[in-house]
PDB file of N, CA and C in Angstrom:
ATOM      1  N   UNK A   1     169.779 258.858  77.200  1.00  0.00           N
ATOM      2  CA  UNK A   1     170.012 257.561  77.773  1.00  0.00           C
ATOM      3  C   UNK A   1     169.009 256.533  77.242  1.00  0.00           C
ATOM      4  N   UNK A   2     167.869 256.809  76.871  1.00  0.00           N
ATOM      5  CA  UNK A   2     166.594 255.746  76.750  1.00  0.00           C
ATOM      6  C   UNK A   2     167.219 255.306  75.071  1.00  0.00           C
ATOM      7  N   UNK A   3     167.791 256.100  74.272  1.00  0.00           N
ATOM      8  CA  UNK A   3     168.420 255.341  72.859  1.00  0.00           C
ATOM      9  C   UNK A   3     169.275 254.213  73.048  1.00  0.00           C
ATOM     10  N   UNK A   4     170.617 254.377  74.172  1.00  0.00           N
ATOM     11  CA  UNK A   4     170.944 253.551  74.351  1.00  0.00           C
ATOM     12  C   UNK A   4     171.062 252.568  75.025  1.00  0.00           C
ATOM     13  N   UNK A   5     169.646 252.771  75.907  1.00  0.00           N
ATOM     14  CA  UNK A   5     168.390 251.514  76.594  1.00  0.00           C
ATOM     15  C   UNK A   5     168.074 250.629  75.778  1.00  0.00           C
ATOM     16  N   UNK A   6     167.726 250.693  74.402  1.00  0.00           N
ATOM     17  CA  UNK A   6     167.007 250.419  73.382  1.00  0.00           C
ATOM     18  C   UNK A   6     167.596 250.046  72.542  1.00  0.00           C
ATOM     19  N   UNK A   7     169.104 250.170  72.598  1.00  0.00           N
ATOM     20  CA  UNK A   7     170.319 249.478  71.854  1.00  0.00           C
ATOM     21  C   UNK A   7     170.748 248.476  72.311  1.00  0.00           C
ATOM     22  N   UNK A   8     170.306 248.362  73.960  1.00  0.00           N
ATOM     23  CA  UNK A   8     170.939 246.998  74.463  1.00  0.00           C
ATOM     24  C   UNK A   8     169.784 246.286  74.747  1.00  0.00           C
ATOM     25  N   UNK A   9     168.836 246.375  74.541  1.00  0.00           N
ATOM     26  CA  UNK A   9     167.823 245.392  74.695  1.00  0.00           C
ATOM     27  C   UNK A   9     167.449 244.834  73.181  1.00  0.00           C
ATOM     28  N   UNK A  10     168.159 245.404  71.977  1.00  0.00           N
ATOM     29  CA  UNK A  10     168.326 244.917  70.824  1.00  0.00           C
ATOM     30  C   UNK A  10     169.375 244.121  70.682  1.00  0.00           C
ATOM     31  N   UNK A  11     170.305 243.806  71.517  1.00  0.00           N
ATOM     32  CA  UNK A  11     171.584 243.217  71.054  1.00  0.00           C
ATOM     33  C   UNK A  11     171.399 241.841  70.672  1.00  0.00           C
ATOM     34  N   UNK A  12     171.816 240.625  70.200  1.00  0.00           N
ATOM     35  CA  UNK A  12     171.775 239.629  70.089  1.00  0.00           C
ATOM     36  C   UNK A  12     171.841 238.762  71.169  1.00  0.00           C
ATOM     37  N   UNK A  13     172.217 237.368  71.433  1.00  0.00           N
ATOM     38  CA  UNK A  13     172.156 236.770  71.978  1.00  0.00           C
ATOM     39  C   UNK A  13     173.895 236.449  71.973  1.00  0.00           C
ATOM     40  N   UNK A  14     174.249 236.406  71.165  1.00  0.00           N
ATOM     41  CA  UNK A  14     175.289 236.123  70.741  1.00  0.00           C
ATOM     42  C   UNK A  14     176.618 237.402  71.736  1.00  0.00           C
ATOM     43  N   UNK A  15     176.112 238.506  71.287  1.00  0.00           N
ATOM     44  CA  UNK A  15     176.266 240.323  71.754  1.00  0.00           C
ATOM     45  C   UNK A  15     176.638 239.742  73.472  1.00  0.00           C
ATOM     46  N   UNK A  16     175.416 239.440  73.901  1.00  0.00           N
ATOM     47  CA  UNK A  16     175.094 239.884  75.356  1.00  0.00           C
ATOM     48  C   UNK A  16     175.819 238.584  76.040  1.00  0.00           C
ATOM     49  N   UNK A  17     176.348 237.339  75.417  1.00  0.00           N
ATOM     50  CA  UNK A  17     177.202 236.435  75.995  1.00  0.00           C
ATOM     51  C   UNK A  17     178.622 237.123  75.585  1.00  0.00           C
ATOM     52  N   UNK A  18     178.826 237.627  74.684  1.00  0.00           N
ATOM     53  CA  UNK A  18     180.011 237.942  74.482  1.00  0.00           C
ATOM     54  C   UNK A  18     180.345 238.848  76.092  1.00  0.00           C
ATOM     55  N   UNK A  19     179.288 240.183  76.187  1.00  0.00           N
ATOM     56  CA  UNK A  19     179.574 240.942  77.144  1.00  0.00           C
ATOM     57  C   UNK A  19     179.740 240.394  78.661  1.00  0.00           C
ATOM     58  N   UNK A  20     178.904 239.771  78.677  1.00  0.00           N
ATOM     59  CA  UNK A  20     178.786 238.717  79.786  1.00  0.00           C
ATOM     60  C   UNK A  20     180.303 238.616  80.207  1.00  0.00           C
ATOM     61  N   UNK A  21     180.803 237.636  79.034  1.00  0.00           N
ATOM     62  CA  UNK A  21     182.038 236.891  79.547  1.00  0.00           C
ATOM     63  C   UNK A  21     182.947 237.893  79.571  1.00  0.00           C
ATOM     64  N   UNK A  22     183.520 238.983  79.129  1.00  0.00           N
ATOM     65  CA  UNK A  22     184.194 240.224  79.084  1.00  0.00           C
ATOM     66  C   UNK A  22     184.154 241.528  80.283  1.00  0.00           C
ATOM     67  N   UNK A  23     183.108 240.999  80.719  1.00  0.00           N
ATOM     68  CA  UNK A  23     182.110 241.370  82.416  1.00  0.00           C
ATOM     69  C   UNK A  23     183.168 240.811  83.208  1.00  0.00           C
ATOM     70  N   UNK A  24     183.450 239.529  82.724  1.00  0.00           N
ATOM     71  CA  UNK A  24     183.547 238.340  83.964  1.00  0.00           C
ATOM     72  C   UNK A  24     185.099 238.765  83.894  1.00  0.00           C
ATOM     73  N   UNK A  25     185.557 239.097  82.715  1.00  0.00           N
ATOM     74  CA  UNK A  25     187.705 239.425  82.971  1.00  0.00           C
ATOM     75  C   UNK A  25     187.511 240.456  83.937  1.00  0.00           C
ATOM     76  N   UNK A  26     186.807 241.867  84.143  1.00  0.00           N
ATOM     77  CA  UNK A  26     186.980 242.942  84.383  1.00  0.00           C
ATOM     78  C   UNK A  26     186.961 242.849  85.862  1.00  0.00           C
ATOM     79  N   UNK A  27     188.249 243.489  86.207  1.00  0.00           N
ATOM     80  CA  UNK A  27     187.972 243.748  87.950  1.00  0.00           C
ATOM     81  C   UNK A  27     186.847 244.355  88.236  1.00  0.00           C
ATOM     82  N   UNK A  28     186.283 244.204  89.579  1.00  0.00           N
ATOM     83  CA  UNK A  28     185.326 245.083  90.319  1.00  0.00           C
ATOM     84  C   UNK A  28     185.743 246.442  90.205  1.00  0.00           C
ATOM     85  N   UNK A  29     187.134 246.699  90.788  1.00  0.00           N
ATOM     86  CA  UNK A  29     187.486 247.872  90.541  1.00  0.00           C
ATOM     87  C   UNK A  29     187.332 248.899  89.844  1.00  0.00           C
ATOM     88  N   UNK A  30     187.720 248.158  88.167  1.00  0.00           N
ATOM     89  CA  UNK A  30     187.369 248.486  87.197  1.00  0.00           C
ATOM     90  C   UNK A  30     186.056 248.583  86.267  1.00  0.00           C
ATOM     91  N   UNK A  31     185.661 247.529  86.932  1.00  0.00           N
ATOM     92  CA  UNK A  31     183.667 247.551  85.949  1.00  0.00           C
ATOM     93  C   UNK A  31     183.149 248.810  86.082  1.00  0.00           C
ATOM     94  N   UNK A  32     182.868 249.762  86.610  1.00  0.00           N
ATOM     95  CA  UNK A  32     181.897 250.521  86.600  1.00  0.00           C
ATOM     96  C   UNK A  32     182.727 251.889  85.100  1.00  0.00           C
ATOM     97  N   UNK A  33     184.059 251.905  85.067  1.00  0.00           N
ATOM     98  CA  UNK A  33     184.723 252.925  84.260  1.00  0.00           C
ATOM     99  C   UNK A  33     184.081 251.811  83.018  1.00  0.00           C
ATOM    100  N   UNK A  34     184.186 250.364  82.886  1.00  0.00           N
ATOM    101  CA  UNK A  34     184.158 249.768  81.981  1.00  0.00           C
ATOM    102  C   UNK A  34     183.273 249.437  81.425  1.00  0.00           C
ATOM    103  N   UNK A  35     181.656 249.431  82.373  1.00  0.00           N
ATOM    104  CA  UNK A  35     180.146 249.672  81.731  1.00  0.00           C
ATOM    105  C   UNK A  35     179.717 251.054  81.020  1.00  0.00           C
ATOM    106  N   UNK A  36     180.466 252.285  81.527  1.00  0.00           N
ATOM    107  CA  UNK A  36     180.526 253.431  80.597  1.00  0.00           C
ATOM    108  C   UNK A  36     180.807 253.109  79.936  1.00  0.00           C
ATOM    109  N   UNK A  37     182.023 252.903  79.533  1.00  0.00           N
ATOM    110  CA  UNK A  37     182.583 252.893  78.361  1.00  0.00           C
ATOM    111  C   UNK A  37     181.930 252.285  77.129  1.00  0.00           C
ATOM    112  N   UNK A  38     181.426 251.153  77.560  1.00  0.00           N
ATOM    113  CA  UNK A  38     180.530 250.376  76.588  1.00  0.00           C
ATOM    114  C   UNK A  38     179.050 250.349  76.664  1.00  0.00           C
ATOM    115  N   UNK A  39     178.697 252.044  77.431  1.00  0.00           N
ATOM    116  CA  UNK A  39     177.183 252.594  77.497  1.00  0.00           C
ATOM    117  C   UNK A  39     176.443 251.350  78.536  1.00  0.00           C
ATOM    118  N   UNK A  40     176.501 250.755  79.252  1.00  0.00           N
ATOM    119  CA  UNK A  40     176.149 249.918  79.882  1.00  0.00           C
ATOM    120  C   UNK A  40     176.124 250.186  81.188  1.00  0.00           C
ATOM    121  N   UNK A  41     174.814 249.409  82.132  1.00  0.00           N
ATOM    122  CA  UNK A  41     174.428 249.904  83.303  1.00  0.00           C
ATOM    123  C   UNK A  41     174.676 248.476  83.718  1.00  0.00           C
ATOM    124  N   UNK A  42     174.957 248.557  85.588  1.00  0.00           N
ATOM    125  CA  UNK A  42     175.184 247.436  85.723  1.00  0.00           C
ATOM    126  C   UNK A  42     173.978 246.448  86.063  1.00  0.00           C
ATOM    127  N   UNK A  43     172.610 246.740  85.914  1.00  0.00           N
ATOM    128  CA  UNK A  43     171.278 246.272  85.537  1.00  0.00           C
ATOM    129  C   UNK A  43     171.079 245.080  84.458  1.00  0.00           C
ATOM    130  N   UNK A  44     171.869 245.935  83.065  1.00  0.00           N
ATOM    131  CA  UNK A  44     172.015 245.261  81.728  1.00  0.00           C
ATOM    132  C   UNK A  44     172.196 244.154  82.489  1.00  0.00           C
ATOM    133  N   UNK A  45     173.594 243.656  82.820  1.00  0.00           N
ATOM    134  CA  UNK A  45     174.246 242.459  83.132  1.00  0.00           C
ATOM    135  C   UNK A  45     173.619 241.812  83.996  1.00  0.00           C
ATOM    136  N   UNK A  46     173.093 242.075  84.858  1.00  0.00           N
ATOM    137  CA  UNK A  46     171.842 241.413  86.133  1.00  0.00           C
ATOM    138  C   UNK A  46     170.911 240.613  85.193  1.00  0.00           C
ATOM    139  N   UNK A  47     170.203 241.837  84.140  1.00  0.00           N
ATOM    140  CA  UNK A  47     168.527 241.108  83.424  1.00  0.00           C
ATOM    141  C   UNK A  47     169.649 240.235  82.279  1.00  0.00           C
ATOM    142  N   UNK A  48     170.503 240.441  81.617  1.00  0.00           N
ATOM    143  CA  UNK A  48     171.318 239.241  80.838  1.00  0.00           C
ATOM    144  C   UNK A  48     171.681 237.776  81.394  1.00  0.00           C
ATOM    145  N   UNK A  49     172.113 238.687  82.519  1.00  0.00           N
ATOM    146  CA  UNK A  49     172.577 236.965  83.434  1.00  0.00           C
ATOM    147  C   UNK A  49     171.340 235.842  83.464  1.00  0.00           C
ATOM    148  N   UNK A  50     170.356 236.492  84.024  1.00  0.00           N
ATOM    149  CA  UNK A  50     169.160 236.344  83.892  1.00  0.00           C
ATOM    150  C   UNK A  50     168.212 235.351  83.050  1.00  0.00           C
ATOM    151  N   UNK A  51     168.670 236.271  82.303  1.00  0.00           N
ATOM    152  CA  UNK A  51     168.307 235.342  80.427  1.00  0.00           C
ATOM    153  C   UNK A  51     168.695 234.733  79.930  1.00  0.00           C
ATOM    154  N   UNK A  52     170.174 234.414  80.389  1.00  0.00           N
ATOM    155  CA  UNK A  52     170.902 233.139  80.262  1.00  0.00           C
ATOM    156  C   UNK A  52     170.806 232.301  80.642  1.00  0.00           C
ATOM    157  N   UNK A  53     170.566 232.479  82.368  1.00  0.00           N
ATOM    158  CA  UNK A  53     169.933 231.032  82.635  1.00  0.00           C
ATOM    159  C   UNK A  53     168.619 230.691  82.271  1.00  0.00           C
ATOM    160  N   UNK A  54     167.586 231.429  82.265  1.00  0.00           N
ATOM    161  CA  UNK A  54     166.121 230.872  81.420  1.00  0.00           C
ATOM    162  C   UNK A  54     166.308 230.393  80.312  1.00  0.00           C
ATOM    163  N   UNK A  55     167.546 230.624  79.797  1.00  0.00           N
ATOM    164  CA  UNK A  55     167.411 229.842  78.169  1.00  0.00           C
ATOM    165  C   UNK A  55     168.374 228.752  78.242  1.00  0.00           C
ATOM    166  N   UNK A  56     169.036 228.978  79.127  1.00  0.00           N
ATOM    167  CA  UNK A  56     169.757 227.538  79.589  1.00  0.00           C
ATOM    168  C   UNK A  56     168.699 226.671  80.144  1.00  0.00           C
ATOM    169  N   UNK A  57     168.101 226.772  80.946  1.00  0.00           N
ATOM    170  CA  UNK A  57     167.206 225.900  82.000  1.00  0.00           C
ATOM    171  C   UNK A  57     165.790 225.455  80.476  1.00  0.00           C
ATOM    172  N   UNK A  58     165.158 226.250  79.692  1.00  0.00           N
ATOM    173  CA  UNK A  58     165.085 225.950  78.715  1.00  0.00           C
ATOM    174  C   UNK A  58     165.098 224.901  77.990  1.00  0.00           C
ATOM    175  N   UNK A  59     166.517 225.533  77.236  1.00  0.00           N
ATOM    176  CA  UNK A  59     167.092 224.146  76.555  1.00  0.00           C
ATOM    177  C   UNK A  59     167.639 223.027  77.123  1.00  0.00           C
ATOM    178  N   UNK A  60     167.905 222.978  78.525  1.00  0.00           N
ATOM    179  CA  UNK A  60     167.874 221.448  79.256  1.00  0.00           C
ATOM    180  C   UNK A  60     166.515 220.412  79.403  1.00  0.00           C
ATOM    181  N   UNK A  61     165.478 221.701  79.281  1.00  0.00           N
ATOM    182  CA  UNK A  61     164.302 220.898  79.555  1.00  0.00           C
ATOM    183  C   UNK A  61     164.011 220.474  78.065  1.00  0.00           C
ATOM    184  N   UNK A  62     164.417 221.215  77.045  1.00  0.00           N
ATOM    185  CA  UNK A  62     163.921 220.826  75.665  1.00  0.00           C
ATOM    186  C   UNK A  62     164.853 219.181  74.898  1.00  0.00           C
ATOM    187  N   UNK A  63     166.490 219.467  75.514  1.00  0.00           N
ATOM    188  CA  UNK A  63     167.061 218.437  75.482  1.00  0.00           C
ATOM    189  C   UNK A  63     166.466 217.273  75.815  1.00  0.00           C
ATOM    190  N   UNK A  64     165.951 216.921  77.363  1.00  0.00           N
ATOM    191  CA  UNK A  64     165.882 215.841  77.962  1.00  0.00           C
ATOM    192  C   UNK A  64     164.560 215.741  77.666  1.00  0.00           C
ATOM    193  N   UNK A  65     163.394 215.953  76.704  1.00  0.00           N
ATOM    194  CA  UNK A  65     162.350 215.878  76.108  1.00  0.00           C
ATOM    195  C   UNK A  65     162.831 215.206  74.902  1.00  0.00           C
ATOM    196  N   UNK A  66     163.602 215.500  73.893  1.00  0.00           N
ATOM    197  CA  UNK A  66     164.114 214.839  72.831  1.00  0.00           C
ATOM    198  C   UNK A  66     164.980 213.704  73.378  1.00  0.00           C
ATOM    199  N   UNK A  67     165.767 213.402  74.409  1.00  0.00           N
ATOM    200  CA  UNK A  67     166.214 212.142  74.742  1.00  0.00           C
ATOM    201  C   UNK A  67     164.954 211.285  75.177  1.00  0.00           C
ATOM    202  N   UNK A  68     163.855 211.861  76.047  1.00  0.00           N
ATOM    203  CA  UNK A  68     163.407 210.830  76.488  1.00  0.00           C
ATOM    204  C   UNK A  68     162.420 210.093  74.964  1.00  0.00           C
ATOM    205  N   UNK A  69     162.020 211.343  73.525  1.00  0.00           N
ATOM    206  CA  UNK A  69     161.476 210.502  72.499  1.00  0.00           C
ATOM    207  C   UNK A  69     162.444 209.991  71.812  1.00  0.00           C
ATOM    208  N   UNK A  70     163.684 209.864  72.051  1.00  0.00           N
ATOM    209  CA  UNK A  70     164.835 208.961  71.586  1.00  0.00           C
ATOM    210  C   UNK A  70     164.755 207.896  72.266  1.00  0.00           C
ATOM    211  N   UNK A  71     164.178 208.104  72.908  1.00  0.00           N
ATOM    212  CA  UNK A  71     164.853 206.619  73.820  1.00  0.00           C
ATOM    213  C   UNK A  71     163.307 206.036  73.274  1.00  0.00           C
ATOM    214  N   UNK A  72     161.993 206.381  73.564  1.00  0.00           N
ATOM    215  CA  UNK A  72     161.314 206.191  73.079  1.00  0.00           C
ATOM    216  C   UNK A  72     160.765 204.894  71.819  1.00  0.00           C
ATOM    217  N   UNK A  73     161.611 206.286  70.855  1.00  0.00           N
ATOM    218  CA  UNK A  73     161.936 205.309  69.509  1.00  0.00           C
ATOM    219  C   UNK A  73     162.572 204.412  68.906  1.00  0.00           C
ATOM    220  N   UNK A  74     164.186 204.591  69.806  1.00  0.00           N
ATOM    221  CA  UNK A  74     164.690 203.367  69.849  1.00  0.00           C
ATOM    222  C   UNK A  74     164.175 202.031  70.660  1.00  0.00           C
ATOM    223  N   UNK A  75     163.230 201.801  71.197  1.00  0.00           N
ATOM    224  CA  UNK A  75     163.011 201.421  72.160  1.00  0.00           C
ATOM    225  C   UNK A  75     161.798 200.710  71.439  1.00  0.00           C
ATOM    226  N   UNK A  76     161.283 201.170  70.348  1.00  0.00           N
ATOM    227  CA  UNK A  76     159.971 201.150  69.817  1.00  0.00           C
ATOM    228  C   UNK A  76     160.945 200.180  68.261  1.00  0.00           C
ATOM    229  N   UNK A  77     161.750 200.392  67.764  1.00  0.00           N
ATOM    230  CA  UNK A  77     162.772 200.261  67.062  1.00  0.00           C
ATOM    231  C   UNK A  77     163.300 198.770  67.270  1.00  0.00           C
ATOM    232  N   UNK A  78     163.943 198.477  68.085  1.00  0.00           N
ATOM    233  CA  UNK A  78     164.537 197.298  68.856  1.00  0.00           C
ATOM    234  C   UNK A  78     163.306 196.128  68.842  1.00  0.00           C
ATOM    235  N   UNK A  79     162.202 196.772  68.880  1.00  0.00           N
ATOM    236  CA  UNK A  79     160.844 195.973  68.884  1.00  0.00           C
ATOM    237  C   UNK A  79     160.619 195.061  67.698  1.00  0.00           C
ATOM    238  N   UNK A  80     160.567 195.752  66.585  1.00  0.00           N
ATOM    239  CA  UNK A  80     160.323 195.880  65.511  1.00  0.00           C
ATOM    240  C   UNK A  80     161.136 194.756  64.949  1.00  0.00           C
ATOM    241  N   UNK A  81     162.454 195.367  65.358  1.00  0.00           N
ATOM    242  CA  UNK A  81     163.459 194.458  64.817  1.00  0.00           C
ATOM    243  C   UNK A  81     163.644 193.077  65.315  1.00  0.00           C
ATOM    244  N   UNK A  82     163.379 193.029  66.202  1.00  0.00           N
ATOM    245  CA  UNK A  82     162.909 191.735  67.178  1.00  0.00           C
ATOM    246  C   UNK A  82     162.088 191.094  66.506  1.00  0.00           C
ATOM    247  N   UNK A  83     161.190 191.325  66.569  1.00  0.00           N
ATOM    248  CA  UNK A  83     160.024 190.867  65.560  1.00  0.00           C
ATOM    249  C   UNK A  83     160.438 190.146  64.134  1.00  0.00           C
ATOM    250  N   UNK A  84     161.341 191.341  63.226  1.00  0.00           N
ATOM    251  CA  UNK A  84     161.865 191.117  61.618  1.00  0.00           C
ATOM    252  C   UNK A  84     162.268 189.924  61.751  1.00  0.00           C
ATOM    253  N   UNK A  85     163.200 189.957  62.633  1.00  0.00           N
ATOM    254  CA  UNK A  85     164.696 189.097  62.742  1.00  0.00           C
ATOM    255  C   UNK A  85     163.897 187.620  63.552  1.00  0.00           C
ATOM    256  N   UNK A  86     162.342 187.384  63.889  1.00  0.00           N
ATOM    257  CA  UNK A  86     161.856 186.175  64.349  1.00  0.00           C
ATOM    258  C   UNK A  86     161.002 185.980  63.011  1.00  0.00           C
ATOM    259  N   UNK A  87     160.736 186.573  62.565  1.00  0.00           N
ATOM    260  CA  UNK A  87     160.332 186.114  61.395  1.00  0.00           C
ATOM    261  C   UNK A  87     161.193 185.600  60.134  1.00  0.00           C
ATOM    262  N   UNK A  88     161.932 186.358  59.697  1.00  0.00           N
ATOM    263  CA  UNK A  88     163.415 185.999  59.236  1.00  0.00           C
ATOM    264  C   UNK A  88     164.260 184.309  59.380  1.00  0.00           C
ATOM    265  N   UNK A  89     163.812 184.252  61.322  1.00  0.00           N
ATOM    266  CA  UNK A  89     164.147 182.899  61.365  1.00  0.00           C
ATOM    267  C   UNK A  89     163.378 181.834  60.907  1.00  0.00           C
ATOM    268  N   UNK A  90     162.251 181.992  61.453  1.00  0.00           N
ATOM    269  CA  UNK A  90     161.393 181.545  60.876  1.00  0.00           C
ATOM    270  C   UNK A  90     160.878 180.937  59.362  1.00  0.00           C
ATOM    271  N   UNK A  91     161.211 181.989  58.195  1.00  0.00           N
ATOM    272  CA  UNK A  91     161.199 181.789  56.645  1.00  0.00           C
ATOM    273  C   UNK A  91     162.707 180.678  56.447  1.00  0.00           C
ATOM    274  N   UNK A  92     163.793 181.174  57.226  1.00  0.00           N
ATOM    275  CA  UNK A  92     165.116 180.549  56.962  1.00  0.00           C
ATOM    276  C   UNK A  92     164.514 179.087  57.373  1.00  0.00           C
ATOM    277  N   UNK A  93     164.337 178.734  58.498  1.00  0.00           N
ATOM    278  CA  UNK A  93     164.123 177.010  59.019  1.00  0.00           C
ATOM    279  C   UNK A  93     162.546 176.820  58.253  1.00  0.00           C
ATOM    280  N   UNK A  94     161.877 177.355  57.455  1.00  0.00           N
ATOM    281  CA  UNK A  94     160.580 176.667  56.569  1.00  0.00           C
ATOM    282  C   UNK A  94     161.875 176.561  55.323  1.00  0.00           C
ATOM    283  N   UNK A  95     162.803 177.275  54.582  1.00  0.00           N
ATOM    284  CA  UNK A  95     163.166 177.345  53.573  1.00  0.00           C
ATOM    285  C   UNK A  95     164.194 175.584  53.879  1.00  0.00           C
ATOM    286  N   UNK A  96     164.833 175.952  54.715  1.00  0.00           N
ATOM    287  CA  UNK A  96     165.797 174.716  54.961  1.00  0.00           C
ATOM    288  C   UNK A  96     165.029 173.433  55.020  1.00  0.00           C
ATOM    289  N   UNK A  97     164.129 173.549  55.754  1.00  0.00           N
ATOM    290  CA  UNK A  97     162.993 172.024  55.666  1.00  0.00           C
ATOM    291  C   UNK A  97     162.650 171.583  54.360  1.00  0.00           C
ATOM    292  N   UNK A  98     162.471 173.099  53.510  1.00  0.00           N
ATOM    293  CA  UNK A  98     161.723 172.684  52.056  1.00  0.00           C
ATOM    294  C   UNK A  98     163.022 171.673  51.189  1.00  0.00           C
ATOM    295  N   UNK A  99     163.903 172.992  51.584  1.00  0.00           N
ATOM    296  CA  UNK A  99     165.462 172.121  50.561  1.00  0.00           C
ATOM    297  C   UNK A  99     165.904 171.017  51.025  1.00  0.00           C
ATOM    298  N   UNK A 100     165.763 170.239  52.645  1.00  0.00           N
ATOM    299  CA  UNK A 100     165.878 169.299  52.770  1.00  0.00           C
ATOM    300  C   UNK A 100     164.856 167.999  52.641  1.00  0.00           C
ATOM    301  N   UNK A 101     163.657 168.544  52.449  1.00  0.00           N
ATOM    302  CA  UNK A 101     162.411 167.709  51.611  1.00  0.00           C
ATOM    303  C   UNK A 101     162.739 167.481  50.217  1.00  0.00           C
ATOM    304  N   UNK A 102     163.284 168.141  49.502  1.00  0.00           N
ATOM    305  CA  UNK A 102     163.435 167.987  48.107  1.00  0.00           C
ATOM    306  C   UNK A 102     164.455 167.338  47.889  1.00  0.00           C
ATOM    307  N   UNK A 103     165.852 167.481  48.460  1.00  0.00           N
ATOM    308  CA  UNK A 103     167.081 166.245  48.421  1.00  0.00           C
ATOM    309  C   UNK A 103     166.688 164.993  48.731  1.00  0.00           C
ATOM    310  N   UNK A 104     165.437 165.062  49.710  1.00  0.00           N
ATOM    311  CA  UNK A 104     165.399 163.440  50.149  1.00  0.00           C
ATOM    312  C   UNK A 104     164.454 163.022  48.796  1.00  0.00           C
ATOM    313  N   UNK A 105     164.164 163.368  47.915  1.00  0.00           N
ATOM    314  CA  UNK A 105     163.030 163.264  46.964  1.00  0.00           C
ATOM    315  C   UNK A 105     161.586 163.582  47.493  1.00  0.00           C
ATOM    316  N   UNK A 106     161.100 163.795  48.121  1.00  0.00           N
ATOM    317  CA  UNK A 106     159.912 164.493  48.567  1.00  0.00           C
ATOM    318  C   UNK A 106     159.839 165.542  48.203  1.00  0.00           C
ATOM    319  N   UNK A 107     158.285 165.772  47.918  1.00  0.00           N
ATOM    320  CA  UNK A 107     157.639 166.936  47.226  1.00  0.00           C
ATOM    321  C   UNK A 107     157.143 167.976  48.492  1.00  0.00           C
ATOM    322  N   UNK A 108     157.728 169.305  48.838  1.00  0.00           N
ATOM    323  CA  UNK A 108     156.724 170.060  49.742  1.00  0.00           C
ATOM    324  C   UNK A 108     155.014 169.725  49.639  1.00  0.00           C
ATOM    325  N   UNK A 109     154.439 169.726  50.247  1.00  0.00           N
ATOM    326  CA  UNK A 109     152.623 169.957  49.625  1.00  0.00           C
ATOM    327  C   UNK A 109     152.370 171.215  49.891  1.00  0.00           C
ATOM    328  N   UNK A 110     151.955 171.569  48.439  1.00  0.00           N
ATOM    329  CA  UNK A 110     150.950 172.776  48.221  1.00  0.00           C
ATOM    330  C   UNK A 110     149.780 172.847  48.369  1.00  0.00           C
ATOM    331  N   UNK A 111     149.146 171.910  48.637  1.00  0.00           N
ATOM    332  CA  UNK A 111     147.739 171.491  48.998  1.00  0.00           C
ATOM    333  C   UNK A 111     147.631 170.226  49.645  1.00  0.00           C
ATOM    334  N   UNK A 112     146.346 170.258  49.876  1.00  0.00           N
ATOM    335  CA  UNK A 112     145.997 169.351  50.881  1.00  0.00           C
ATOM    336  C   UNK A 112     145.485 168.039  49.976  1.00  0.00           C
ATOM    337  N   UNK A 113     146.435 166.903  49.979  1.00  0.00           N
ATOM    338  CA  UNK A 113     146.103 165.538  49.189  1.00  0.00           C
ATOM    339  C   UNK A 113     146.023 164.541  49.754  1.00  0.00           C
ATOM    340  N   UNK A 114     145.052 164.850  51.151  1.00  0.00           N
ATOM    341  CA  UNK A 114     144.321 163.844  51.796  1.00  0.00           C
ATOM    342  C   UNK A 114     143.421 162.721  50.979  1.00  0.00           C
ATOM    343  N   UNK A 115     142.742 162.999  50.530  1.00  0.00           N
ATOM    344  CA  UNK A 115     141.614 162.773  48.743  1.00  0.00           C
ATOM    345  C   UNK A 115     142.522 161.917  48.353  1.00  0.00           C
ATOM    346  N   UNK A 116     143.696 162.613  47.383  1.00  0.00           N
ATOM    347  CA  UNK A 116     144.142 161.768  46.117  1.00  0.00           C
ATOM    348  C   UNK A 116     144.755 160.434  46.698  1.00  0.00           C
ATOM    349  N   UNK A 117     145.442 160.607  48.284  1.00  0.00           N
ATOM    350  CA  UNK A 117     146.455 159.693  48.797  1.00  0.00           C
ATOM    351  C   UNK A 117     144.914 158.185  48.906  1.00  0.00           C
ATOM    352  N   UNK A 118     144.175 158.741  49.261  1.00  0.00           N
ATOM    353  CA  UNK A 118     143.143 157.195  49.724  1.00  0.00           C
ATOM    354  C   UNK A 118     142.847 157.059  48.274  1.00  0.00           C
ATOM    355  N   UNK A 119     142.482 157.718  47.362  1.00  0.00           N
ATOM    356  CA  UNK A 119     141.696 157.490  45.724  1.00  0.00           C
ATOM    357  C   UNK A 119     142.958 156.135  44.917  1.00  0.00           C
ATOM    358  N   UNK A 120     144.231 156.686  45.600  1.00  0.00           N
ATOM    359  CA  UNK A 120     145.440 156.243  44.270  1.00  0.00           C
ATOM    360  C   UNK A 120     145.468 154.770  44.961  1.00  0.00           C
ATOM    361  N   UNK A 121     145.184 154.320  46.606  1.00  0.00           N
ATOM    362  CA  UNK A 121     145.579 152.802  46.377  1.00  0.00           C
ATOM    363  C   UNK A 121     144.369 151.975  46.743  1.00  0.00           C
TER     364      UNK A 121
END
């Protein structure tokens, strides 16, 4: 019996949901002819059940850890872009002032010609 103790505590994960759910067709009636059959005690299925939910409960907690640094980052993201997109406006209404300085004939200033403006009259 202890070999095929040692066969089901090797099974996969994959194995022991399969059995699980194949557990779950089988009448009461019938389970105990039907855990022989497939070398199985009705223990197995207790410590499986078991382990299903710890790895369920698990991966809910591992899920809602990655949503909450999703949300996080989007959140951190939206910021950013906020930011781009005020600066963005910003270059657009300096660019439009410049092109509408230059149609009227005016020169942008690149420097400061406080100096030359009093020197020239």
């Amino acid at each position: 019996m202890e070999e095929g103790d040692k066969s089901n505590r090797d099974r996969s994960w994959s194995e022991k949901f399969s059995i699980l759910l194949e557990a779950q067709r089988v009448g009461e009636d019938q389970k105990g002819a039907w855990l022989r059959e497939n070398g199985l005690h009705s223990e197995h299925l207790t410590v499986w059940e078991q382990e299903v939910r710890e790895y369920r409960a698990k991966g809910e907690v591992k899920l809602r850890e990655e949503l909450r640094e999703t949300k996080k980052e989007l959140k951190r993201r939206e910021k950013e872009l906020a930011r781009k997109e005020k600066a963005l406006a910003e270059m657009a209404a300096l660019l439009t002032l410049q092109t509408h300085l230059s149609s009227c004939g005016g020169k942008p200033r690149t420097k400061d010609r406080a100096g030359e403006t009093g020197a020239g009259m």
